[in-house]
PDB file of N, CA and C in Angstrom:
ATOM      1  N   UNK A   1       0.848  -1.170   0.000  1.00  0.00           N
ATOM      2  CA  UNK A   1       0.000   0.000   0.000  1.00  0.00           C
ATOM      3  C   UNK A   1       0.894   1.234   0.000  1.00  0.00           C
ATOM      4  N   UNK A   2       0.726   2.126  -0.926  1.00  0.00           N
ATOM      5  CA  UNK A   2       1.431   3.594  -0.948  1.00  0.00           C
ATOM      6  C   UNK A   2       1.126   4.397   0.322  1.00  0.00           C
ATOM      7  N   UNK A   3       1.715   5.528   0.394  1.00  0.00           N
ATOM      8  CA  UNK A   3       1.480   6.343   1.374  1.00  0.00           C
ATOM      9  C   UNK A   3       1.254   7.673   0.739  1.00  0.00           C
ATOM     10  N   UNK A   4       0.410   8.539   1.622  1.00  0.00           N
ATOM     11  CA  UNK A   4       0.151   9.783   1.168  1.00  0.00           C
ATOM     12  C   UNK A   4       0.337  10.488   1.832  1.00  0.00           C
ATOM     13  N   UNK A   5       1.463  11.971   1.585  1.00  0.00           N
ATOM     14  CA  UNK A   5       1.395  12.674   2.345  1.00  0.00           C
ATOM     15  C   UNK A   5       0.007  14.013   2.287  1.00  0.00           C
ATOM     16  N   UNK A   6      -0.255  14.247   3.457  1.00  0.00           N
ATOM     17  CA  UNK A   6      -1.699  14.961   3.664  1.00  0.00           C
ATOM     18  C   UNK A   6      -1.338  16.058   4.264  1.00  0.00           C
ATOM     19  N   UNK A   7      -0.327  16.688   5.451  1.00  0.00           N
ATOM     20  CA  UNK A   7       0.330  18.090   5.482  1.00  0.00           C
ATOM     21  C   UNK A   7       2.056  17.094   5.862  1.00  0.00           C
ATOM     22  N   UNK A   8       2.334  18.367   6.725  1.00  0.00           N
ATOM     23  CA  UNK A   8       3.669  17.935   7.153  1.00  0.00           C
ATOM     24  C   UNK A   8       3.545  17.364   7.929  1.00  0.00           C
ATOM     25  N   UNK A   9       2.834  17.171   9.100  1.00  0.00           N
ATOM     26  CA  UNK A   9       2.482  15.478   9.909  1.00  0.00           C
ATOM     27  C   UNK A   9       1.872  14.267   9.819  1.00  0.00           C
ATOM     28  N   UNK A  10       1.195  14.455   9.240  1.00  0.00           N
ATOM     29  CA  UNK A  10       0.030  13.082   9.282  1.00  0.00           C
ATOM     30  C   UNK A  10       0.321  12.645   7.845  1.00  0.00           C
ATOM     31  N   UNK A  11       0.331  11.354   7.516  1.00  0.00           N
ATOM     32  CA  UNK A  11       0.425  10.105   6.627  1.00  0.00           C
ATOM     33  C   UNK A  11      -0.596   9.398   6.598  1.00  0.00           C
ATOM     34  N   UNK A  12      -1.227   9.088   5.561  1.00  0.00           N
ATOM     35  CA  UNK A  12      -2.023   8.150   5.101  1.00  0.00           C
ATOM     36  C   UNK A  12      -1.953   7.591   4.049  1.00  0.00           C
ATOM     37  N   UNK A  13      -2.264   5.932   4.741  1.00  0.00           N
ATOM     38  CA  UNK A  13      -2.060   4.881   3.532  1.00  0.00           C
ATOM     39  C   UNK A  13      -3.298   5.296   2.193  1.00  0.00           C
ATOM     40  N   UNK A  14      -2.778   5.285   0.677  1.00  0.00           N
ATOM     41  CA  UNK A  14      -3.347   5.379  -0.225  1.00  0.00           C
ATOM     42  C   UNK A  14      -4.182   4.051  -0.807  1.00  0.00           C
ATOM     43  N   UNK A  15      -4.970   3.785  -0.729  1.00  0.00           N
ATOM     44  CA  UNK A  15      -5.524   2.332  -1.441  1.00  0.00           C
ATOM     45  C   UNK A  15      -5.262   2.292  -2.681  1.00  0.00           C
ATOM     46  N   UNK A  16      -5.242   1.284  -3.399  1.00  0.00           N
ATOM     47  CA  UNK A  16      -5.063   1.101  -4.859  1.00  0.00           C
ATOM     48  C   UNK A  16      -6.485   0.565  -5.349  1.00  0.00           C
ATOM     49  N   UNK A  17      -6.326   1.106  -6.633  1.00  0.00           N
ATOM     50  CA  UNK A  17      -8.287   0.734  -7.144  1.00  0.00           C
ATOM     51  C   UNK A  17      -8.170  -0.807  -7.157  1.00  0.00           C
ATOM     52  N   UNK A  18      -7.127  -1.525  -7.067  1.00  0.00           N
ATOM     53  CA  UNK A  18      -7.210  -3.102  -7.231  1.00  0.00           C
ATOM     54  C   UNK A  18      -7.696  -3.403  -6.081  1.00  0.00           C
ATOM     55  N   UNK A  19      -7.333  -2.979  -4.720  1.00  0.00           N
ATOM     56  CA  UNK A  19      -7.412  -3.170  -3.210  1.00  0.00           C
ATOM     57  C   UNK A  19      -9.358  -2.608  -3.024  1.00  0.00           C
ATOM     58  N   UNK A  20      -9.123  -1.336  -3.472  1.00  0.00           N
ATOM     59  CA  UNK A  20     -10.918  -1.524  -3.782  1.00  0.00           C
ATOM     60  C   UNK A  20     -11.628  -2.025  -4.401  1.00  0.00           C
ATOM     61  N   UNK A  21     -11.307  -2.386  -5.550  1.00  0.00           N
ATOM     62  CA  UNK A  21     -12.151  -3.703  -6.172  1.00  0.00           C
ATOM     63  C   UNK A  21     -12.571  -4.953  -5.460  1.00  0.00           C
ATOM     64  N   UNK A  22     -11.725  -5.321  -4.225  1.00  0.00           N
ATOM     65  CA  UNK A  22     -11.849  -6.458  -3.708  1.00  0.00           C
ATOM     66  C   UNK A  22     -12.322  -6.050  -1.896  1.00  0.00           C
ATOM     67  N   UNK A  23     -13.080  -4.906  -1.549  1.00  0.00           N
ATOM     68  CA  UNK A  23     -13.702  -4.424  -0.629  1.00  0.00           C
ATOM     69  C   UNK A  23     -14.603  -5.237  -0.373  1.00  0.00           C
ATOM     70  N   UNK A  24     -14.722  -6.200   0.496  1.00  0.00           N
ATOM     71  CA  UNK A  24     -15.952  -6.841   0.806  1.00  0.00           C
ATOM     72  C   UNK A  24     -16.077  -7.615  -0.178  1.00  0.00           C
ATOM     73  N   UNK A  25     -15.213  -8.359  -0.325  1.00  0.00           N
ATOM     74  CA  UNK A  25     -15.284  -9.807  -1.755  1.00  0.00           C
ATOM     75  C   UNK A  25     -15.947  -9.403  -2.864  1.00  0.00           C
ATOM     76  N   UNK A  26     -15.727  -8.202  -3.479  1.00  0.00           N
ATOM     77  CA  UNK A  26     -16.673  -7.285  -4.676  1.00  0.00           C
ATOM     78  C   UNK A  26     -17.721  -7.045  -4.270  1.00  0.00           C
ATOM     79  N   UNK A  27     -18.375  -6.943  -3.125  1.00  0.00           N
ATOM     80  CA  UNK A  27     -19.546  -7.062  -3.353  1.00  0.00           C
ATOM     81  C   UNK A  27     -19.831  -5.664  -2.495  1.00  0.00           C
ATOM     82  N   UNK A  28     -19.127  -4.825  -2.527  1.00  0.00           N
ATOM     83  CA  UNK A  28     -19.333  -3.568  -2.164  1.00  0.00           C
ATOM     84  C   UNK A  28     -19.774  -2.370  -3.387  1.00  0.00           C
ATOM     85  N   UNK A  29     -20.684  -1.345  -3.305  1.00  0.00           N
ATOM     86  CA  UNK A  29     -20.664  -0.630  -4.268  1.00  0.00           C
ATOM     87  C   UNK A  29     -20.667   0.780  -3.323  1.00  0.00           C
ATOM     88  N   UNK A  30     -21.638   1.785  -3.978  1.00  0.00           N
ATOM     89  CA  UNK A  30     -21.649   3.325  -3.857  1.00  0.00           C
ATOM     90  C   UNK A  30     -22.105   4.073  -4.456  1.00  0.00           C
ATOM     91  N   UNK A  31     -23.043   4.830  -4.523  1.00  0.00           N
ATOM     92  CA  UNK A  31     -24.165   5.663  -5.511  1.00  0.00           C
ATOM     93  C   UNK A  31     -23.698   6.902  -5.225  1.00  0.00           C
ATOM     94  N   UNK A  32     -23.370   7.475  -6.715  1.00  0.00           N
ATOM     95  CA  UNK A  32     -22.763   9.070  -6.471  1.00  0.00           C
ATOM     96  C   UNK A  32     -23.789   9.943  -7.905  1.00  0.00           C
ATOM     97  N   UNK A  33     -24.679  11.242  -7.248  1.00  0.00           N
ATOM     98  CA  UNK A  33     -25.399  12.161  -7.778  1.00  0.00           C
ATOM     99  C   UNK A  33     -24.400  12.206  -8.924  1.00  0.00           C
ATOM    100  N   UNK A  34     -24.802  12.785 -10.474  1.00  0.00           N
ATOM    101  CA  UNK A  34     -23.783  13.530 -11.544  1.00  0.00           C
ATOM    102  C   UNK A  34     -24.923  14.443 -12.415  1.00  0.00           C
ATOM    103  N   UNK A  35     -24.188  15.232 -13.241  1.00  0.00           N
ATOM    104  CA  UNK A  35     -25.507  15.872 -14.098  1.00  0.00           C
ATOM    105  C   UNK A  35     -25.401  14.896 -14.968  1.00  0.00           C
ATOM    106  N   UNK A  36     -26.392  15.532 -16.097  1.00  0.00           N
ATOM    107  CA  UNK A  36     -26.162  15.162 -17.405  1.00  0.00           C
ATOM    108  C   UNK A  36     -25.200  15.298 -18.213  1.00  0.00           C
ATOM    109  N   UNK A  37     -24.489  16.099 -17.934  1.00  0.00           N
ATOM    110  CA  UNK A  37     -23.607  16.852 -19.073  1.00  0.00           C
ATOM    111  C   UNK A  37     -22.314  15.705 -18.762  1.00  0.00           C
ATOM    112  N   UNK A  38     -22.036  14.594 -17.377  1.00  0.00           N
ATOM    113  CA  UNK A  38     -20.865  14.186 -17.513  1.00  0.00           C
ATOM    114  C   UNK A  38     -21.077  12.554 -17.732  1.00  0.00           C
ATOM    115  N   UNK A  39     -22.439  12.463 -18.308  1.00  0.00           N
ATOM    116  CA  UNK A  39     -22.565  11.179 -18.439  1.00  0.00           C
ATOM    117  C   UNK A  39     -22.039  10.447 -19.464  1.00  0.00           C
ATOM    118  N   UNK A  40     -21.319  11.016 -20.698  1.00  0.00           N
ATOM    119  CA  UNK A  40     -21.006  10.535 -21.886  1.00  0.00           C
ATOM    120  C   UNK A  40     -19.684  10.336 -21.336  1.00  0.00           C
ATOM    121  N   UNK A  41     -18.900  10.885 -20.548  1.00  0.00           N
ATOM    122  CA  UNK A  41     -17.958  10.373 -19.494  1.00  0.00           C
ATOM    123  C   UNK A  41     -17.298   8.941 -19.094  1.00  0.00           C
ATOM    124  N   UNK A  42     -18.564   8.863 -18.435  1.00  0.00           N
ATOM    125  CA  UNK A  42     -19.178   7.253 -17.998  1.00  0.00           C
ATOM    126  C   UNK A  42     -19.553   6.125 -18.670  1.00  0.00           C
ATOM    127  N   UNK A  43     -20.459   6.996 -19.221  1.00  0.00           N
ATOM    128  CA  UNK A  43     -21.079   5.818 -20.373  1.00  0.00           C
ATOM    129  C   UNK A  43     -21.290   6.519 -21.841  1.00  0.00           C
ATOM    130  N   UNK A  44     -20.203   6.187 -22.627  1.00  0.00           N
ATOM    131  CA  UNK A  44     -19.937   6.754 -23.597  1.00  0.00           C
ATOM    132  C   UNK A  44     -21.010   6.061 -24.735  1.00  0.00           C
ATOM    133  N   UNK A  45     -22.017   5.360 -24.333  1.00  0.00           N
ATOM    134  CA  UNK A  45     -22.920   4.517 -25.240  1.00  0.00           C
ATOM    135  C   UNK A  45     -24.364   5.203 -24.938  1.00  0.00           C
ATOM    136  N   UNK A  46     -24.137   5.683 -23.931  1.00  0.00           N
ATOM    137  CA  UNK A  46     -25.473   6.683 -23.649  1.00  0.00           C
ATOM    138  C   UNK A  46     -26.275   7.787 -24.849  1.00  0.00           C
ATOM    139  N   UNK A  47     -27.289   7.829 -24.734  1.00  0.00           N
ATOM    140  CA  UNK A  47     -28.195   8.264 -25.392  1.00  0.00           C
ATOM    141  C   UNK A  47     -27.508   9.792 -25.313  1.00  0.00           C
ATOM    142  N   UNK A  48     -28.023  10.545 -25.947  1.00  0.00           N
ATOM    143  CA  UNK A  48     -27.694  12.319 -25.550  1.00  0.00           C
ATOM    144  C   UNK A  48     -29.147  12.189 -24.659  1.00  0.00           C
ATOM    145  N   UNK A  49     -28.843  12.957 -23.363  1.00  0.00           N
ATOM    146  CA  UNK A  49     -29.323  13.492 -22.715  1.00  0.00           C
ATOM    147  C   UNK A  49     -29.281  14.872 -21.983  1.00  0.00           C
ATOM    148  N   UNK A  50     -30.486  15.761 -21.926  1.00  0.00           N
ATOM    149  CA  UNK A  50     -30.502  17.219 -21.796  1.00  0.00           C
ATOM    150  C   UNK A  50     -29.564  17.677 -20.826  1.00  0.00           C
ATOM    151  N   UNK A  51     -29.148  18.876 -21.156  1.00  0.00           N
ATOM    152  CA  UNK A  51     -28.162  19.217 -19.919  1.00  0.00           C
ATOM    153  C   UNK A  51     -29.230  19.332 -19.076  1.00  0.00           C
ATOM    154  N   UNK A  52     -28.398  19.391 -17.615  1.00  0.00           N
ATOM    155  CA  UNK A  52     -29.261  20.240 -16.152  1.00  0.00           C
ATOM    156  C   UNK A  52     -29.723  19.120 -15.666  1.00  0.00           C
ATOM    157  N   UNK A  53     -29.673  18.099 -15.513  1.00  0.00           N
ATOM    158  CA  UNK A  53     -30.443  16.811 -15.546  1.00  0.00           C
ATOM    159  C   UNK A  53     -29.670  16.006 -14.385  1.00  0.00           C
ATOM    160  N   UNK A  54     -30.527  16.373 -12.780  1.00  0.00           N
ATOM    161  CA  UNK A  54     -29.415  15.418 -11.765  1.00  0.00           C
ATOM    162  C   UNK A  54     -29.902  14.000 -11.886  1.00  0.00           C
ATOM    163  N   UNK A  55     -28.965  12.890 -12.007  1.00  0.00           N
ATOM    164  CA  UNK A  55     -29.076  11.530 -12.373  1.00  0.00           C
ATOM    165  C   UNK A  55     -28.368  11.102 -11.080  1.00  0.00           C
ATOM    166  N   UNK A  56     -28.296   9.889 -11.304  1.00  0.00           N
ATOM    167  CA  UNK A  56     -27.705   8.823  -9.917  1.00  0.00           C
ATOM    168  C   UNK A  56     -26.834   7.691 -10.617  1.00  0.00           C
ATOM    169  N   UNK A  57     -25.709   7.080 -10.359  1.00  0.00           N
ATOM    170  CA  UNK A  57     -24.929   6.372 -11.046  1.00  0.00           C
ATOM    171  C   UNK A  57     -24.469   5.161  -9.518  1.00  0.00           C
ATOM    172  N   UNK A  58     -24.501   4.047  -9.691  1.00  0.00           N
ATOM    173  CA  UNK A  58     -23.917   2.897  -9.155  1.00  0.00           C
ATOM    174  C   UNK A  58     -22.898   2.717  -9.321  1.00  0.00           C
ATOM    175  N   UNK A  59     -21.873   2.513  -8.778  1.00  0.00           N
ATOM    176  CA  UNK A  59     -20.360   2.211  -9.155  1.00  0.00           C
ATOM    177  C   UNK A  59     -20.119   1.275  -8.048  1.00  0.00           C
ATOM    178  N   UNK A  60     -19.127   0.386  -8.816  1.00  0.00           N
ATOM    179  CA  UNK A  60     -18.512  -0.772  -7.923  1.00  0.00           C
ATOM    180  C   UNK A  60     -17.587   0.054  -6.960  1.00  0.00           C
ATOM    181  N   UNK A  61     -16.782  -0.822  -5.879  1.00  0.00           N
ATOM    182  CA  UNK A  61     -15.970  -0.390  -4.876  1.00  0.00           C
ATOM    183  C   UNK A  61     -14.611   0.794  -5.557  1.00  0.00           C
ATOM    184  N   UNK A  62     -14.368   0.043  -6.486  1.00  0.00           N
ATOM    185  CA  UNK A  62     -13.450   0.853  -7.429  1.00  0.00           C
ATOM    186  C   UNK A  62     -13.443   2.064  -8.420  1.00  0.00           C
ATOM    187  N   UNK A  63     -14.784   2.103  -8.649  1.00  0.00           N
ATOM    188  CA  UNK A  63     -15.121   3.483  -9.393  1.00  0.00           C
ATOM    189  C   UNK A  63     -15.956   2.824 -10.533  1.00  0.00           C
ATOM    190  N   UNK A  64     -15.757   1.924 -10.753  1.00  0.00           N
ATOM    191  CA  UNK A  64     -16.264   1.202 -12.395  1.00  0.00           C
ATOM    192  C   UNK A  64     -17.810   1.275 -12.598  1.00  0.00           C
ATOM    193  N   UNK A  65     -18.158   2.224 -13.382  1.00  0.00           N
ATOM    194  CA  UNK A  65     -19.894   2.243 -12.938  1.00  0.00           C
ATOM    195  C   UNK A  65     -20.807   1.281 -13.490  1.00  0.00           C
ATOM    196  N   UNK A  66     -21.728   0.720 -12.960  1.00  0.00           N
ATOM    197  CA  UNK A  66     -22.046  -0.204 -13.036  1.00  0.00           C
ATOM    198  C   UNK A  66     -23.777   0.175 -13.739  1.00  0.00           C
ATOM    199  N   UNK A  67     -24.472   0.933 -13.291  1.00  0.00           N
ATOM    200  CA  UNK A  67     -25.663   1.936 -13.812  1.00  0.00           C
ATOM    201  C   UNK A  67     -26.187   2.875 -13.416  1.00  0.00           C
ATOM    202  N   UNK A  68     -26.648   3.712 -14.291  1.00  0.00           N
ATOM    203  CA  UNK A  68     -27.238   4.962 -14.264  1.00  0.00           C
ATOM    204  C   UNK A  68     -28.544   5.130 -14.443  1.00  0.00           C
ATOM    205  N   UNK A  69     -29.379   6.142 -13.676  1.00  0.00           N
ATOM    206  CA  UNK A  69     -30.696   6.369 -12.867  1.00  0.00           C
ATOM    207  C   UNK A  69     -31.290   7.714 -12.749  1.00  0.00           C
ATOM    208  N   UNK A  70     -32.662   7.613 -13.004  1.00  0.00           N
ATOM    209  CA  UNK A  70     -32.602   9.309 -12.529  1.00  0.00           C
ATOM    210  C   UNK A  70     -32.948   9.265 -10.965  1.00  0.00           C
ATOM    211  N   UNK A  71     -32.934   8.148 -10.357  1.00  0.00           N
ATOM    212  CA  UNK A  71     -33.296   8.196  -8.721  1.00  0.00           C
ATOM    213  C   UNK A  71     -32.429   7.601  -7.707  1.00  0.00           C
ATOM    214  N   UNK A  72     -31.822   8.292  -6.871  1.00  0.00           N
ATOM    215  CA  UNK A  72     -31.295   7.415  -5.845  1.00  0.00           C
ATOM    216  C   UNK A  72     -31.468   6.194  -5.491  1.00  0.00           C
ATOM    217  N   UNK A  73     -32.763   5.689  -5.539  1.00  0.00           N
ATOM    218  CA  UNK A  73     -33.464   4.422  -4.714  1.00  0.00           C
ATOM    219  C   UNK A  73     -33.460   3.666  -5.812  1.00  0.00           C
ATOM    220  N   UNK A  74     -33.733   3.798  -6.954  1.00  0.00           N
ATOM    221  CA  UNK A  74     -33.756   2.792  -8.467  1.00  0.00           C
ATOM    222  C   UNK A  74     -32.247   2.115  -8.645  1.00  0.00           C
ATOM    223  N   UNK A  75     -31.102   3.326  -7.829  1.00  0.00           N
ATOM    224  CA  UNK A  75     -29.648   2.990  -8.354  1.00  0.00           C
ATOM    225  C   UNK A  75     -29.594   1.551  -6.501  1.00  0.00           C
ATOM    226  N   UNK A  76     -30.017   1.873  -5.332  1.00  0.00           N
ATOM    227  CA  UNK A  76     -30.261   1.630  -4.395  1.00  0.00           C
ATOM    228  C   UNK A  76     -30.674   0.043  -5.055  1.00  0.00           C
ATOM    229  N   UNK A  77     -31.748   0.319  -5.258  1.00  0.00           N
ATOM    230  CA  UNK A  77     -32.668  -1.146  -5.615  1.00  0.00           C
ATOM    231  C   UNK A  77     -31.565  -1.863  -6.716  1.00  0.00           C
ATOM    232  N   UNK A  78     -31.098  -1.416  -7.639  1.00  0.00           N
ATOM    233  CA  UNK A  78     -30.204  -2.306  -8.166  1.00  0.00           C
ATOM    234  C   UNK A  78     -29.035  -2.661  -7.658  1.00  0.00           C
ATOM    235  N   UNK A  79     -28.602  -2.382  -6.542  1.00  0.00           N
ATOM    236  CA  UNK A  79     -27.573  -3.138  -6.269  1.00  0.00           C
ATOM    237  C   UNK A  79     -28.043  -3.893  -4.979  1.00  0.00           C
ATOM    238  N   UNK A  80     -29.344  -3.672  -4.529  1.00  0.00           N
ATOM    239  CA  UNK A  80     -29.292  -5.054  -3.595  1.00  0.00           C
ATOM    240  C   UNK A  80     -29.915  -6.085  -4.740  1.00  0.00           C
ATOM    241  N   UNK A  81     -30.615  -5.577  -6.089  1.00  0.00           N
ATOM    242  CA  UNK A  81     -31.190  -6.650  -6.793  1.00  0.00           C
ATOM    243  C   UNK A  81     -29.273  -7.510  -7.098  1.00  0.00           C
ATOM    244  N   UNK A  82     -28.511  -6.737  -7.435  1.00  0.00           N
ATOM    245  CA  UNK A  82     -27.084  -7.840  -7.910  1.00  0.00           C
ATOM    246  C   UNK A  82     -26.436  -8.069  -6.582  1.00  0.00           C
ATOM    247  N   UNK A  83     -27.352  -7.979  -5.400  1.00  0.00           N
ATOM    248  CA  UNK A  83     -26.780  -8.833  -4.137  1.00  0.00           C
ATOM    249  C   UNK A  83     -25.094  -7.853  -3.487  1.00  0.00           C
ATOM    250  N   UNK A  84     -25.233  -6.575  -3.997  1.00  0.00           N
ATOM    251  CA  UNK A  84     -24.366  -5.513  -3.766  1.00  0.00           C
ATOM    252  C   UNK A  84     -24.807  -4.780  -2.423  1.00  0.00           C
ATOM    253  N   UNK A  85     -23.790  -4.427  -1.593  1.00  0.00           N
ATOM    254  CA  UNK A  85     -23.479  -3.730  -0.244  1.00  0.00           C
ATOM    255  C   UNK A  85     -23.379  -1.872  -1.218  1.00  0.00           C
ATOM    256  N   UNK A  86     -24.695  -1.335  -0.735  1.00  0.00           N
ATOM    257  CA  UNK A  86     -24.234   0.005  -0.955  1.00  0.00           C
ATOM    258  C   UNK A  86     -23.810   0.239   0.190  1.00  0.00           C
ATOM    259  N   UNK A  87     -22.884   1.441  -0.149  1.00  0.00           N
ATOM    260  CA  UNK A  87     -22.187   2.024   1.284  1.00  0.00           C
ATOM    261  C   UNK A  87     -22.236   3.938   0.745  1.00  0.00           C
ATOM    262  N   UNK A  88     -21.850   4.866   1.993  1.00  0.00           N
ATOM    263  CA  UNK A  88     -22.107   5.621   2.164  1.00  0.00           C
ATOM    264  C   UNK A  88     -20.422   6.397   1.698  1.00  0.00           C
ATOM    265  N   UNK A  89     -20.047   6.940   0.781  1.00  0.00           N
ATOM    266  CA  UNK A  89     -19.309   7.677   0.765  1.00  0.00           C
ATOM    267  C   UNK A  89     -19.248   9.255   0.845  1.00  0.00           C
ATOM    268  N   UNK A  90     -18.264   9.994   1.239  1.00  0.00           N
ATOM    269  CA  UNK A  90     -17.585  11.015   1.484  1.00  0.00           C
ATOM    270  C   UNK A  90     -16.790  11.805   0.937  1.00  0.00           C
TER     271      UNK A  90
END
């Protein structure tokens, strides 16, 4: 595990996206708000959709998104439907 420096005292270990991929035997995820405008980003197969448009996106432990929503609870409901641990990030 790398280290990060954060000021001139304090150190913290950096995770690697491989080390999060394997958070809870994969079976961890995380629902993060985005507009519209950064969804072609993500999912470069996506439809055009209007700007201004707050959506909801599922992503595995690692960042890898898994689907996109216009509701918190729809992105929610699909990952206990694939037997996925949402968790609360920061």
């Amino acid at each position: 595990m790398n280290t990060k420096m954060t000021n001139e005292h304090t150190v913290h270990p950096a995770i690697t996206q491989e080390a999060l991929a394997h958070l809870g035997g994969g079976r961890i995820a995380y629902v993060k708000a985005i507009r519209s405008e950064d969804v072609a980003t993500l999912f470069p197969q996506a439809p055009q959709i209007a700007p201004g448009v707050k959506l909801f996106v599922l992503h595995a432990a690692d960042g890898t998104p898994i689907m996109l929503t216009d509701t918190r609870e729809a992105a929610l409901a699909n990952a206990w439907s694939q037997e996925l641990e949402a968790v609360s990030v920061h």
